[in-house]
PDB file of N, CA and C in Angstrom:
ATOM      1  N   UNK A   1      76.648  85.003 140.958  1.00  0.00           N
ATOM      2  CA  UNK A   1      77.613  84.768 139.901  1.00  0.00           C
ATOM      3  C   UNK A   1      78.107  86.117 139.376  1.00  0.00           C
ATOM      4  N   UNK A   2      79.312  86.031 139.318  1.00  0.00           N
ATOM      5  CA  UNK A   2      80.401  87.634 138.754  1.00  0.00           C
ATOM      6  C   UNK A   2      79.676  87.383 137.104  1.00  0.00           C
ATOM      7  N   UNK A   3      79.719  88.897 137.157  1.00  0.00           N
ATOM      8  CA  UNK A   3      79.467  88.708 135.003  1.00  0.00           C
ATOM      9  C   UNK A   3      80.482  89.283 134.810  1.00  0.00           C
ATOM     10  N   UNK A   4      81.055  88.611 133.708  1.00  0.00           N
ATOM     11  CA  UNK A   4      82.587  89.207 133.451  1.00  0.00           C
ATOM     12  C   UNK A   4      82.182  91.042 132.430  1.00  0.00           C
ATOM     13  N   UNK A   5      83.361  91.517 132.832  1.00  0.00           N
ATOM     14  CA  UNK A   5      82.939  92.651 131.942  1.00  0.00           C
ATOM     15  C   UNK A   5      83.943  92.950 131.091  1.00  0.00           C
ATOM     16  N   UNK A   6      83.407  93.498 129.544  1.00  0.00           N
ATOM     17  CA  UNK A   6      84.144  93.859 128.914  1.00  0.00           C
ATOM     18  C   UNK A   6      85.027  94.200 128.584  1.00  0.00           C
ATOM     19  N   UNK A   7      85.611  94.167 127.790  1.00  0.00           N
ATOM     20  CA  UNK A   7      87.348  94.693 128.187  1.00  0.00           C
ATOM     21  C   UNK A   7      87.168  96.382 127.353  1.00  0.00           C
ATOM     22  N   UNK A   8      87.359  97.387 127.632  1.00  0.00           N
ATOM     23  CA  UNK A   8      87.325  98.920 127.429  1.00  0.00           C
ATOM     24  C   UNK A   8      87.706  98.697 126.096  1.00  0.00           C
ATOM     25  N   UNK A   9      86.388  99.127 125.126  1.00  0.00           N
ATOM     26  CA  UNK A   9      86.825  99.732 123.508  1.00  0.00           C
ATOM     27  C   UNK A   9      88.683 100.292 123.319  1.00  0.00           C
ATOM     28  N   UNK A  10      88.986 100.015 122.355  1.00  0.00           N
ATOM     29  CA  UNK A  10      90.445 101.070 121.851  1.00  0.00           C
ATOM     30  C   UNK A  10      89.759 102.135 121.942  1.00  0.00           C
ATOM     31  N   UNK A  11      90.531 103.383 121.523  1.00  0.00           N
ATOM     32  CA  UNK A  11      89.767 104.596 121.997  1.00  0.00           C
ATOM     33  C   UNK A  11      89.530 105.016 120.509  1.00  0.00           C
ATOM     34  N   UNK A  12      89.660 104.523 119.434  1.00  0.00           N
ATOM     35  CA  UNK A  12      89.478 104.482 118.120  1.00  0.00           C
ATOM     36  C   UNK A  12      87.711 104.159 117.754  1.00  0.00           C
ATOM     37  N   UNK A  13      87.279 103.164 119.120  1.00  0.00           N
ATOM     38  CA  UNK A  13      85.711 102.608 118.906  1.00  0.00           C
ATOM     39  C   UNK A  13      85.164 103.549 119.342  1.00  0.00           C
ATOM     40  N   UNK A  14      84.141 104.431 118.633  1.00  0.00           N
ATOM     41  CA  UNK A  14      83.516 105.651 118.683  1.00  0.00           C
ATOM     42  C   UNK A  14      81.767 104.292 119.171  1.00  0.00           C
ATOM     43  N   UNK A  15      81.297 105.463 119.546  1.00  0.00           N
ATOM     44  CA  UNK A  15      79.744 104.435 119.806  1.00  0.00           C
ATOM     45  C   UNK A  15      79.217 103.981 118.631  1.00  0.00           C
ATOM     46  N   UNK A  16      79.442 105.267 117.441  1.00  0.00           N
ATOM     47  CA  UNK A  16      78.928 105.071 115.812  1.00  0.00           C
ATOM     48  C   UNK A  16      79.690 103.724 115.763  1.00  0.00           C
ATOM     49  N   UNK A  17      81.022 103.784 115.745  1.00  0.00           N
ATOM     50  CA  UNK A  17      81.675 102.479 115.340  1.00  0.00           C
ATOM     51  C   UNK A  17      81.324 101.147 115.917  1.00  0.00           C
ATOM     52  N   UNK A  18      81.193 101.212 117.061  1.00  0.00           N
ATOM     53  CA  UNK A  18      80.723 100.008 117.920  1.00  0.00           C
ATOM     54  C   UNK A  18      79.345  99.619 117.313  1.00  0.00           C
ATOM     55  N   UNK A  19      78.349 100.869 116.950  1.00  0.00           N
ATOM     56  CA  UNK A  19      77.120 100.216 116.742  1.00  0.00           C
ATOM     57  C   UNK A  19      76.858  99.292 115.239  1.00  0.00           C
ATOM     58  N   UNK A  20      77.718 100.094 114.193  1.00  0.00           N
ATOM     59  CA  UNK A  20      77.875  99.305 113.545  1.00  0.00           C
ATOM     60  C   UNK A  20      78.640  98.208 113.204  1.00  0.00           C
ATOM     61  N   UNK A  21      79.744  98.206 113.740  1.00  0.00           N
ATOM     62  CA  UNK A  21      80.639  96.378 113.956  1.00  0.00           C
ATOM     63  C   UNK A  21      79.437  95.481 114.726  1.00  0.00           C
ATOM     64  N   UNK A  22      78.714  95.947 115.559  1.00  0.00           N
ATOM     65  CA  UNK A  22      77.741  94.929 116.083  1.00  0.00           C
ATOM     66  C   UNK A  22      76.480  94.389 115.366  1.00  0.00           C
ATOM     67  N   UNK A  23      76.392  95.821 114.324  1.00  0.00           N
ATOM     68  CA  UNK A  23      74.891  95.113 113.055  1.00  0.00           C
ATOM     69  C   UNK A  23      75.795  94.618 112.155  1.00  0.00           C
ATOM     70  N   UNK A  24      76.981  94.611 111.882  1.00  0.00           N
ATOM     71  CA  UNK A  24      77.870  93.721 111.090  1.00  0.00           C
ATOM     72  C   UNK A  24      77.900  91.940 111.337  1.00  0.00           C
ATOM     73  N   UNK A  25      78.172  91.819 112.556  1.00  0.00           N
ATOM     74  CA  UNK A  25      78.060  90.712 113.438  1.00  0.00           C
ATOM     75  C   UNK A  25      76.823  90.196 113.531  1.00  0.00           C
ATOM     76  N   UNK A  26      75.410  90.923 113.435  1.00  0.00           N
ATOM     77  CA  UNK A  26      74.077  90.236 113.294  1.00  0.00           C
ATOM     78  C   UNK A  26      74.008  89.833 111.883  1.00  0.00           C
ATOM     79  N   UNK A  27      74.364  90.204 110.907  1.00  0.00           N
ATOM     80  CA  UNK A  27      74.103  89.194 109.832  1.00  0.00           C
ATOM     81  C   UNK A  27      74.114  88.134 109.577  1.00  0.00           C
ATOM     82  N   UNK A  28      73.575  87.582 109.105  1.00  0.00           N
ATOM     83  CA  UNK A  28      73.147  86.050 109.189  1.00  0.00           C
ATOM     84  C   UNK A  28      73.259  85.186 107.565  1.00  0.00           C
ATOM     85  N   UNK A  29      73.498  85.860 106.950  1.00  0.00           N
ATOM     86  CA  UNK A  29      74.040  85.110 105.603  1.00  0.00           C
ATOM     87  C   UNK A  29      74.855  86.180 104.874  1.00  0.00           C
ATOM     88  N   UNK A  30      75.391  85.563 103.843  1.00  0.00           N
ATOM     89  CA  UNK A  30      76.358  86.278 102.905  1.00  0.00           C
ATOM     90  C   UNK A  30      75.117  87.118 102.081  1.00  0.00           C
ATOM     91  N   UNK A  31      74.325  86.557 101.740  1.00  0.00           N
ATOM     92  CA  UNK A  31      73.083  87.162 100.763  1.00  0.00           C
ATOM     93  C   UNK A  31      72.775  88.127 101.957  1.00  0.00           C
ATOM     94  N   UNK A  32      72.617  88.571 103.122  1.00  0.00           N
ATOM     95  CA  UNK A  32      72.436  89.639 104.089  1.00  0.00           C
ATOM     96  C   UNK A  32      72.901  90.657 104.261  1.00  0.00           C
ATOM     97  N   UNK A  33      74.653  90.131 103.873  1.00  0.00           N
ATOM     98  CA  UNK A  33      75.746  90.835 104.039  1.00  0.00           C
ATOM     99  C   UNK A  33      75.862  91.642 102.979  1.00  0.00           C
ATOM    100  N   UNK A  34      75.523  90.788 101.658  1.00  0.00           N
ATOM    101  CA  UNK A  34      75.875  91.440  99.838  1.00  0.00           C
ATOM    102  C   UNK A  34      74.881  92.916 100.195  1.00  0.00           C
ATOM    103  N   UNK A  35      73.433  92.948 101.098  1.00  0.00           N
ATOM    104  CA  UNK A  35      72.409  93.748 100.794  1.00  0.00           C
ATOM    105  C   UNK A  35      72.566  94.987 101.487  1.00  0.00           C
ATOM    106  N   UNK A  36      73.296  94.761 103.006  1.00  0.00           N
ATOM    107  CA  UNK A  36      73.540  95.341 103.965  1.00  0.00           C
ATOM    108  C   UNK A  36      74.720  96.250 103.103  1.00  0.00           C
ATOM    109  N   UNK A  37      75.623  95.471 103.019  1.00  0.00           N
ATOM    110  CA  UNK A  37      77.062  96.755 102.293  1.00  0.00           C
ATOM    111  C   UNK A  37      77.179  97.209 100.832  1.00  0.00           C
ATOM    112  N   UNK A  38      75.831  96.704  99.971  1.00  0.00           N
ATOM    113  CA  UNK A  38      75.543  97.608  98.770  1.00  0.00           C
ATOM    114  C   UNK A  38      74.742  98.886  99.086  1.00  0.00           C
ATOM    115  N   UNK A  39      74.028  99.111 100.486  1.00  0.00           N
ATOM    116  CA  UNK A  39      73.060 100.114 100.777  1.00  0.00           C
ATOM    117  C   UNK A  39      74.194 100.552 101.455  1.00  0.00           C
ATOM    118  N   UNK A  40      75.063 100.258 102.259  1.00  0.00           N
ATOM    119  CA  UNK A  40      75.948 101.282 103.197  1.00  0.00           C
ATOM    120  C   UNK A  40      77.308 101.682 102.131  1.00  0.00           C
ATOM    121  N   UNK A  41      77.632 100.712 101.359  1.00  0.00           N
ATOM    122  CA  UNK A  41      78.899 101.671 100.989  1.00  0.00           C
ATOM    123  C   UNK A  41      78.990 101.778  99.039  1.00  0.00           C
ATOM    124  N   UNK A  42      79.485 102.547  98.790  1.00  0.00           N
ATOM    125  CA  UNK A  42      79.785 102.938  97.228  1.00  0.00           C
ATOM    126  C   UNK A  42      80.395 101.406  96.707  1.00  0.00           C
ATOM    127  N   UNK A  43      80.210 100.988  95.352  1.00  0.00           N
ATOM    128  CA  UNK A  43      80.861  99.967  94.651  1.00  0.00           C
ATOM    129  C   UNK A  43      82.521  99.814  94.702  1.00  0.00           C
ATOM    130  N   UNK A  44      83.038 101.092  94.411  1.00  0.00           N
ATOM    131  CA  UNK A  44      84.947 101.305  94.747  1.00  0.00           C
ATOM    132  C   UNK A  44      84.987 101.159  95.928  1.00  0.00           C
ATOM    133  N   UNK A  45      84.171 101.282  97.459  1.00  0.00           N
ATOM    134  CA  UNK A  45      84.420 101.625  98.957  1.00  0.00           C
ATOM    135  C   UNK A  45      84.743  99.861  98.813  1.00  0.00           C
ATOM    136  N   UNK A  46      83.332  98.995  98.575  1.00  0.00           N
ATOM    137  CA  UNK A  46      83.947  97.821  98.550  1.00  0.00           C
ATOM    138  C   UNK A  46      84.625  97.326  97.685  1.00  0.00           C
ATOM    139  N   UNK A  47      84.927  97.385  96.683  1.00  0.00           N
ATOM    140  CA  UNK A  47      85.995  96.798  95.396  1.00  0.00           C
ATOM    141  C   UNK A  47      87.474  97.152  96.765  1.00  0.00           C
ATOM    142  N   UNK A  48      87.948  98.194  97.172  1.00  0.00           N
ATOM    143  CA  UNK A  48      88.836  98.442  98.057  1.00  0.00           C
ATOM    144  C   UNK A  48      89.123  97.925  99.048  1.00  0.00           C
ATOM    145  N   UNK A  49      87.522  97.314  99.864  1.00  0.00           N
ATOM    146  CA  UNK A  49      87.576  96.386 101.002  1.00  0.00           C
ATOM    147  C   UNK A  49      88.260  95.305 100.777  1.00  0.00           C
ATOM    148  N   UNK A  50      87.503  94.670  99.325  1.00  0.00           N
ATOM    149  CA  UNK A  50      87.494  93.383  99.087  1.00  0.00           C
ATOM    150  C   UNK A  50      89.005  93.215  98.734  1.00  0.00           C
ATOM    151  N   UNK A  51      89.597  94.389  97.736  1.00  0.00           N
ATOM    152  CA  UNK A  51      91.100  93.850  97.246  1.00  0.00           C
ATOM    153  C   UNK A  51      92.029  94.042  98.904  1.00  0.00           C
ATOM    154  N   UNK A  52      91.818  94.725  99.496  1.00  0.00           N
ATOM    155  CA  UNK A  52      92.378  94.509 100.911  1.00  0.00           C
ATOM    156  C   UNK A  52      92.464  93.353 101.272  1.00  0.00           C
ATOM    157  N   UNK A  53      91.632  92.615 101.665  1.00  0.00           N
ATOM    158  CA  UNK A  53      91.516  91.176 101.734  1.00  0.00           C
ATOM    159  C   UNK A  53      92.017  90.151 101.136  1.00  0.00           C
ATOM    160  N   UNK A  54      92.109  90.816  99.851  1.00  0.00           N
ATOM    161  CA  UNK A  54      92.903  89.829  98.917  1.00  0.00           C
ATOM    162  C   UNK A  54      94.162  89.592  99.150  1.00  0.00           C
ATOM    163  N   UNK A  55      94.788  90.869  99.350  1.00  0.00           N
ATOM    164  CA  UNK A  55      96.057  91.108  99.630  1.00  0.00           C
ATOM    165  C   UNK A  55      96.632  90.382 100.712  1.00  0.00           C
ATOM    166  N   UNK A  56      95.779  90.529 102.127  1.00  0.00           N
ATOM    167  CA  UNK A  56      95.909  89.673 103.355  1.00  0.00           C
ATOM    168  C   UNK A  56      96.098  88.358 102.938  1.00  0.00           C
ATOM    169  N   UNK A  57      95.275  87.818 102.214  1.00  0.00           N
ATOM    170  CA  UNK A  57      95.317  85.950 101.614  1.00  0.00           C
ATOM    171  C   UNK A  57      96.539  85.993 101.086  1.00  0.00           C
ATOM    172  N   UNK A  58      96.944  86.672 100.096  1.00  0.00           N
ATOM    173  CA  UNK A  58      98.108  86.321  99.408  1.00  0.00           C
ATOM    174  C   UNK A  58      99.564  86.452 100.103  1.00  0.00           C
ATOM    175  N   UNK A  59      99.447  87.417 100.865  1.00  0.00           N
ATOM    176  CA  UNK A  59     100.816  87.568 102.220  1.00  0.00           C
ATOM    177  C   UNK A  59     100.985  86.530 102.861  1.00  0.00           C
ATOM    178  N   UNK A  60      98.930  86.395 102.953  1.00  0.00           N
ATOM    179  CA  UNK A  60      99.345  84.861 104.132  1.00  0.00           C
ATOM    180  C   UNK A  60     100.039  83.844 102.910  1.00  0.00           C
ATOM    181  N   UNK A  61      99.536  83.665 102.083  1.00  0.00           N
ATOM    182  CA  UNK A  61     100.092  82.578 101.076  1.00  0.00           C
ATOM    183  C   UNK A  61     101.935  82.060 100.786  1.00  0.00           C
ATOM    184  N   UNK A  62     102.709  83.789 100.921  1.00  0.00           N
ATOM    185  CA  UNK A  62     103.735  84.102 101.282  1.00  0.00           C
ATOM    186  C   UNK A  62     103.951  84.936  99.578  1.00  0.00           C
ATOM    187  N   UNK A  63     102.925  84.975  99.007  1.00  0.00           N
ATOM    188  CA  UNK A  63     103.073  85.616  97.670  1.00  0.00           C
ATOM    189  C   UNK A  63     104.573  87.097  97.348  1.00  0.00           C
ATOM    190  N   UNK A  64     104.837  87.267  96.889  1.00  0.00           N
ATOM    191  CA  UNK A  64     105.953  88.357  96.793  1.00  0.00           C
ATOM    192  C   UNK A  64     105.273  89.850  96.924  1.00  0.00           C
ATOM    193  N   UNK A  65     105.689  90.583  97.365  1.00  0.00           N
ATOM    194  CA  UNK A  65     105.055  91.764  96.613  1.00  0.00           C
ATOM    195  C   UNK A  65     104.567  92.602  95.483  1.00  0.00           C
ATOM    196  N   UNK A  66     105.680  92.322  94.625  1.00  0.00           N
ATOM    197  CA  UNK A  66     105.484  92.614  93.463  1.00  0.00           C
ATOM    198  C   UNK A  66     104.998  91.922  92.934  1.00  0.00           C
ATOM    199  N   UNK A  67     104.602  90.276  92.918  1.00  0.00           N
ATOM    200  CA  UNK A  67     103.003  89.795  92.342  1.00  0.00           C
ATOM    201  C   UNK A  67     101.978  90.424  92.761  1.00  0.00           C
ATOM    202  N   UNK A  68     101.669  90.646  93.920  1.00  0.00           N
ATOM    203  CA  UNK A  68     100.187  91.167  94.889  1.00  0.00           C
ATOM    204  C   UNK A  68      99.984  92.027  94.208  1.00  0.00           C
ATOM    205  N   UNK A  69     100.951  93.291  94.040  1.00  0.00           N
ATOM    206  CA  UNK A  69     100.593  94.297  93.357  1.00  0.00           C
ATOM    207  C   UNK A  69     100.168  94.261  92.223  1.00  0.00           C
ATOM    208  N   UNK A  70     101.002  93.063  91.721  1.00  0.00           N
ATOM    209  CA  UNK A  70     100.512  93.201  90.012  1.00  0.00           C
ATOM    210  C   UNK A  70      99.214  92.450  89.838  1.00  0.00           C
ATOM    211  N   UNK A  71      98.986  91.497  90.699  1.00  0.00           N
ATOM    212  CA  UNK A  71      97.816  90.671  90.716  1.00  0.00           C
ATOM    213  C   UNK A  71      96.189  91.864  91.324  1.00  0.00           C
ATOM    214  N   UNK A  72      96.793  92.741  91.990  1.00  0.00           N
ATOM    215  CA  UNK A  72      95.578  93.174  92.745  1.00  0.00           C
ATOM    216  C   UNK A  72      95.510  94.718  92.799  1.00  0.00           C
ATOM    217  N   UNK A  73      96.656  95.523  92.095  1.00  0.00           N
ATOM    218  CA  UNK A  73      96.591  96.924  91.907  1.00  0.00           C
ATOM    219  C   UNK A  73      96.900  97.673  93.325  1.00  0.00           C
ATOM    220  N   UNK A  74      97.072  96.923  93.778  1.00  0.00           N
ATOM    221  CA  UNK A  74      97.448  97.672  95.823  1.00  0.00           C
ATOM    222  C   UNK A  74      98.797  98.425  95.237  1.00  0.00           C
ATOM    223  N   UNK A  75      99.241  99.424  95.652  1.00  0.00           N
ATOM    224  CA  UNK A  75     100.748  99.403  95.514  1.00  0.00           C
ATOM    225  C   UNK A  75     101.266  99.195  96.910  1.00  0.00           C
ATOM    226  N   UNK A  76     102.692  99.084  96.050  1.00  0.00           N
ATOM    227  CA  UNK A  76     103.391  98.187  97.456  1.00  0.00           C
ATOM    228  C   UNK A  76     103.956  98.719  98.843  1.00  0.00           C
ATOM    229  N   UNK A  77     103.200 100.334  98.874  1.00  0.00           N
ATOM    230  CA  UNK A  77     103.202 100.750 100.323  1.00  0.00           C
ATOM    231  C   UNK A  77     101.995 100.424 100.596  1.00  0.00           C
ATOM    232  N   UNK A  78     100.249 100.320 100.062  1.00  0.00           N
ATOM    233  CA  UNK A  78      99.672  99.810 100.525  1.00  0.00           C
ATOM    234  C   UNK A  78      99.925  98.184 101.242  1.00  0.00           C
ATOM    235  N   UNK A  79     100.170  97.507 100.716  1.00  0.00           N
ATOM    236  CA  UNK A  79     100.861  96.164 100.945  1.00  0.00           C
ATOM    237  C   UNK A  79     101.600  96.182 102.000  1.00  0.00           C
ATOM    238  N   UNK A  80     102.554  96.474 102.117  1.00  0.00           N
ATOM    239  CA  UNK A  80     103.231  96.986 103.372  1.00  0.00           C
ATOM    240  C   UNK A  80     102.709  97.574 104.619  1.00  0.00           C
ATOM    241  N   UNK A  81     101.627  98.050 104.534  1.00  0.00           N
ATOM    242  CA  UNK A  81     100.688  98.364 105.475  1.00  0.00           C
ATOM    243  C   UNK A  81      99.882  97.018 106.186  1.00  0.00           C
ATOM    244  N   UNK A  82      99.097  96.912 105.115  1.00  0.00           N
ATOM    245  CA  UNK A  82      98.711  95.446 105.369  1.00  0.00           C
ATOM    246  C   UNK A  82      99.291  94.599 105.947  1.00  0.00           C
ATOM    247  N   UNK A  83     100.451  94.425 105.410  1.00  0.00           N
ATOM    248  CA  UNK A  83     101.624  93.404 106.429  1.00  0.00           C
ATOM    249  C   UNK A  83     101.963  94.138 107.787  1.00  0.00           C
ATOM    250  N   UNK A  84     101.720  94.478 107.671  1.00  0.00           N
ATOM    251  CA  UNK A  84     102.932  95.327 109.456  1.00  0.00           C
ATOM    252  C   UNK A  84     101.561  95.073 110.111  1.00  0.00           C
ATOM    253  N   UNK A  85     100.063  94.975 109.915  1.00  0.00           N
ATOM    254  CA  UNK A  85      98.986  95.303 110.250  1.00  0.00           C
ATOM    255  C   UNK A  85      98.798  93.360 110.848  1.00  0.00           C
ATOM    256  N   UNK A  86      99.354  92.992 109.360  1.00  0.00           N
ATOM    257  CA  UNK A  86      98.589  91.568 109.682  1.00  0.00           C
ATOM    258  C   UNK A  86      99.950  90.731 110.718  1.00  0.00           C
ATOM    259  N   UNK A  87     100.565  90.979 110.830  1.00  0.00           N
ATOM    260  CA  UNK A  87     101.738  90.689 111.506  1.00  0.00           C
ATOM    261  C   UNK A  87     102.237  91.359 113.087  1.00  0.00           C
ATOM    262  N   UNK A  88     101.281  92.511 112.871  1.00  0.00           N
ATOM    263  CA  UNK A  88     101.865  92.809 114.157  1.00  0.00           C
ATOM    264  C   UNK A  88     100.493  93.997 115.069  1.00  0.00           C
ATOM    265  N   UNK A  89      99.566  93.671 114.142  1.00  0.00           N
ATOM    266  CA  UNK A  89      98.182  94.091 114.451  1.00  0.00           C
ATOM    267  C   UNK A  89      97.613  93.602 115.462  1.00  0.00           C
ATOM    268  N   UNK A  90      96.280  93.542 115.955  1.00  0.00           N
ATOM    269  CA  UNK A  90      95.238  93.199 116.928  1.00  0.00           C
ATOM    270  C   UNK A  90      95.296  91.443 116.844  1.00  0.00           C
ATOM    271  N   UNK A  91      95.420  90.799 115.664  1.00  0.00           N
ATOM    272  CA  UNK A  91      94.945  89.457 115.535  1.00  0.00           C
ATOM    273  C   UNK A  91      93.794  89.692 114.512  1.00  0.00           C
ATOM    274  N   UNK A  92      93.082  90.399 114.147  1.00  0.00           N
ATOM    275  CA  UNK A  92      91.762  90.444 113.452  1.00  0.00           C
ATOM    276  C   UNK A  92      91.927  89.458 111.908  1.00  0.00           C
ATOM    277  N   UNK A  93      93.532  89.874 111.232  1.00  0.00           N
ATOM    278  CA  UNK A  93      93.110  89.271 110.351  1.00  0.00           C
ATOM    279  C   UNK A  93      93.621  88.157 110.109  1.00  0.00           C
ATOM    280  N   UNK A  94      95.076  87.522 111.389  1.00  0.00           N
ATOM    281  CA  UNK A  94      94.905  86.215 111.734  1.00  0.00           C
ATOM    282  C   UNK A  94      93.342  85.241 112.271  1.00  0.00           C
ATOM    283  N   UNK A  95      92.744  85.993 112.965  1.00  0.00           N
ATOM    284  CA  UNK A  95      91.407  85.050 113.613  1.00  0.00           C
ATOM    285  C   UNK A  95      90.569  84.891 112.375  1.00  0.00           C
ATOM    286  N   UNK A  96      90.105  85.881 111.347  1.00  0.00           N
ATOM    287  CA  UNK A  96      89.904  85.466 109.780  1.00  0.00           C
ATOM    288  C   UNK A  96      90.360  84.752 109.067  1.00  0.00           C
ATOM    289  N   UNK A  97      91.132  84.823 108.961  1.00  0.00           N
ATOM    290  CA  UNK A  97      91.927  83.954 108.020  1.00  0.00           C
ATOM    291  C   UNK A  97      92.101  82.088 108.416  1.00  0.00           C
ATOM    292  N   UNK A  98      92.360  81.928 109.681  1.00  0.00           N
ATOM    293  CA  UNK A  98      92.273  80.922 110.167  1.00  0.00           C
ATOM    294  C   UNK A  98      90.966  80.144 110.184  1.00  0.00           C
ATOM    295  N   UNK A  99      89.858  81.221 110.721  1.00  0.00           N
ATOM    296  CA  UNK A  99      88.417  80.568 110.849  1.00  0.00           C
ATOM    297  C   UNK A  99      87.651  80.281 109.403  1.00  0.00           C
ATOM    298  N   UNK A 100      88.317  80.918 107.805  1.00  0.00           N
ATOM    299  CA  UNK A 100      88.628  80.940 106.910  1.00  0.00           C
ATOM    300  C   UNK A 100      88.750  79.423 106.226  1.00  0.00           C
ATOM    301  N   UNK A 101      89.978  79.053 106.871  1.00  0.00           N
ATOM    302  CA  UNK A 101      90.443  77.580 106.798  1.00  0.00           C
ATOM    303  C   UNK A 101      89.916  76.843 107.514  1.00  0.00           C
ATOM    304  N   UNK A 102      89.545  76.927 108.870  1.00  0.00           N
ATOM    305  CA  UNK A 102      88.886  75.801 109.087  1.00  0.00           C
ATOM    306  C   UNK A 102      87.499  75.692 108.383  1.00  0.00           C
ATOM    307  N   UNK A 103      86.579  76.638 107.722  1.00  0.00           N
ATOM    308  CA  UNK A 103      85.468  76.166 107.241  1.00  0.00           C
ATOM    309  C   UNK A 103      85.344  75.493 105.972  1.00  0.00           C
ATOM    310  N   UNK A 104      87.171  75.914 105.598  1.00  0.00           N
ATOM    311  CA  UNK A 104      87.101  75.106 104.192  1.00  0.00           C
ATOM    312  C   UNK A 104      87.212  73.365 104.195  1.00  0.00           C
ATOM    313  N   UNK A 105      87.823  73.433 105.272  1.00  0.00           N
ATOM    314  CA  UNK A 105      88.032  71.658 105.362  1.00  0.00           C
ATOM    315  C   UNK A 105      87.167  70.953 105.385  1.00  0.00           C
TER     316      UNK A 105
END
């Protein structure tokens, strides 16, 4: 039997990077996750993650810009980033967002 092989990192995935997206992926609860990224990153590193994310929901929502911003402090070249990202990016934060919704149903 062929084992399929990987498809070649972007050249952006450093081994550091790979090793940690993969102990990212072993977590096993949100209470894992809260413990794991209060020991790896500063309180603002994630407050920044998290309003990122926010921002993604609300684009997807079709929110305006100038709410997002006012709702979430991004300014609206950050925002704009985000969009060109979530629109014309890898898929990462379509396959989120979707798998998102289906767990809500």
């Amino acid at each position: 039997m062929l084992k399929r092989r990987r498809a070649p990192a972007p050249e952006w995935v450093t081994p550091q990077i790979d090793d940690l997206l993969a102990t990212i992926v072993d977590l096993e609860s949100v209470a894992g996750a809260q413990r794991f990224f209060r020991d790896l990153c500063t309180i603002p590193e994630l407050q920044t993650l998290a309003a990122r994310w926010e921002v993604v929901k609300l684009l997807d929502q079709g929110v305006p810009y100038a709410e997002i911003a006012e709702r979430t402090g991004a300014s609206t070249a950050t925002i704009t980033r985000i969009n060109t990202w979530r629109r014309y990016g890898t898929g990462g934060y379509r396959m989120q967002l979707d798998r998102r919704k289906a767990r809500a149903r």
